[in-house]
Protein backbone atom coordinates (compact mmCIF):
# COMPACT_ATOMS: atom_id res chain seq x y z
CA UNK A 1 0.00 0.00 0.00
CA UNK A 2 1.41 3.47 -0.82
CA UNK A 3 0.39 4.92 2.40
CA UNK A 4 2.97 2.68 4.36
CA UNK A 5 5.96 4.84 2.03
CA UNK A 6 4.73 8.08 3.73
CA UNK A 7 6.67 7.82 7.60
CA UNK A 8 4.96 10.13 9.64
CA UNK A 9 4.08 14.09 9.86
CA UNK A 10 6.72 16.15 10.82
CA UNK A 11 5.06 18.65 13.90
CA UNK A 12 8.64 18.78 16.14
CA UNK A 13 9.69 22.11 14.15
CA UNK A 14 8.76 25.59 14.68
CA UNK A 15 8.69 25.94 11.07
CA UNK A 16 6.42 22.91 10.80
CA UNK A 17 4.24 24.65 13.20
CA UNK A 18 3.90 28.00 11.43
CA UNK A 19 3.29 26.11 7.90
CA UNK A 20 -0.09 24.82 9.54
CA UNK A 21 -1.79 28.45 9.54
CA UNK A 22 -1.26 28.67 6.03
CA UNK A 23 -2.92 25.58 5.52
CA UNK A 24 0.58 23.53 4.52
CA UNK A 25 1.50 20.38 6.19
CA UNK A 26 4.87 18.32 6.05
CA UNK A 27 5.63 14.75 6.52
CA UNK A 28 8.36 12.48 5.73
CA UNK A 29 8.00 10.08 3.20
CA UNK A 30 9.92 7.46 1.30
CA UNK A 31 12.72 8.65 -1.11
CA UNK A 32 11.01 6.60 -3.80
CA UNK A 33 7.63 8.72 -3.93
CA UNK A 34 7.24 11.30 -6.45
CA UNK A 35 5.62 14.55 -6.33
CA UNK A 36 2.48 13.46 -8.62
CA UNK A 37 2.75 9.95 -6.57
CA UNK A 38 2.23 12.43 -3.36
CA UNK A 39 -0.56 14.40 -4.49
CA UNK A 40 -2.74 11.56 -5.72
CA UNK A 41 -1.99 9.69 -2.42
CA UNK A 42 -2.82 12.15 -0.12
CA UNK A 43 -5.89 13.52 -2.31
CA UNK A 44 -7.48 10.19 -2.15
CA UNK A 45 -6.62 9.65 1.50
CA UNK A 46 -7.67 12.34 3.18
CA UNK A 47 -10.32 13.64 0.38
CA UNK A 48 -8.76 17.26 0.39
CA UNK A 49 -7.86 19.26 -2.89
CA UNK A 50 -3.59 20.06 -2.97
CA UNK A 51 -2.65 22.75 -4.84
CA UNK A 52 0.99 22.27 -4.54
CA UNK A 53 3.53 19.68 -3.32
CA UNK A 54 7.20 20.82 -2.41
CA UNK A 55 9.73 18.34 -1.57
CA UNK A 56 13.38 18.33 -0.52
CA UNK A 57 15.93 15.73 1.32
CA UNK A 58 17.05 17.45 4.41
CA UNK A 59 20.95 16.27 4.94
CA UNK A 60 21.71 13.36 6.70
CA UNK A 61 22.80 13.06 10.26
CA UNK A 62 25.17 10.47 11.21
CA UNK A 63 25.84 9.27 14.83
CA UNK A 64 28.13 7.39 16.60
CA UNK A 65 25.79 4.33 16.26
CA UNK A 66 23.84 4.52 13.71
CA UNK A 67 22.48 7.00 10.26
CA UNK A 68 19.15 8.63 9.90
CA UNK A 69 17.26 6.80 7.53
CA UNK A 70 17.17 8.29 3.71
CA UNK A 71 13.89 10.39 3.75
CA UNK A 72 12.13 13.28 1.55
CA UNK A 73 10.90 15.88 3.61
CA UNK A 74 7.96 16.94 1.86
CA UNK A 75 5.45 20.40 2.06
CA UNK A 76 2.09 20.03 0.69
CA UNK A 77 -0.51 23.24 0.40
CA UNK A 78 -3.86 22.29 0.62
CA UNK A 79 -7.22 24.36 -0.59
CA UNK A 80 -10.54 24.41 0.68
CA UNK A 81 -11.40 22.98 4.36
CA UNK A 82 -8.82 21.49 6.81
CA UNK A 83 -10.03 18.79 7.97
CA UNK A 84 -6.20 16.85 8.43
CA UNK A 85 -5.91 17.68 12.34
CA UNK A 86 -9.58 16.66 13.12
C-alpha cells in the first residue's frame, strides 16, 4: 500500500508549526515517492484538494551508532477545508 511509504508528519519544528496556519503540512516520506505519486496519495486519502507539493531531502545526520534513515521531507498546500488535524 502506498500509504505505508509516507513515515509520519513532521510537527517537532517551529517551522512545521507556522506552515499549519497557512494551511501547509509536512511529513516524511519514502525517497522513492514522487511529487504526482504524493498528491494523488494524499488527495485520495484524506479527500482534500492540494494545490501544490514541495519536496526536498534534508541532509543526513550520522551518529556514533547509527544514520538517519534516507527520507524526503515533503510540504504540501492544501485548498478548501482542513479537515487533516480533526
Amino acid at each position: 500500500m502506498m500509504l505505508d511509504l509516507v513515515k509520519y508528519p513532521v510537527i517537532r519544528t517551529e517551522k512545521a508549526t507556522r506552515l499549519i496556519e497557512n494551511k501547509q503540512f509536512s511529513f516524511d516520506v519514502d525517497v522513492r515517492l514522487t511529487k504526482t505519486q504524493i498528491r494523488k496519495l494524499v488527495e485520495e486519502f484524506f479527500n482534500v484538494k492540494v494545490l501544490a507539493v514541495n519536496t526536498h531531502r534534508p541532509p543526513r545526520k550520522n551518529k556514533r551508532v547509527s544514520s538517519r534513515l534516507n527520507s524526503k521531507r515533503v510540504i504540501i498546500t492544501i485548498g478548501g477545508d482542513v479537515t487533516l488535524l480533526k
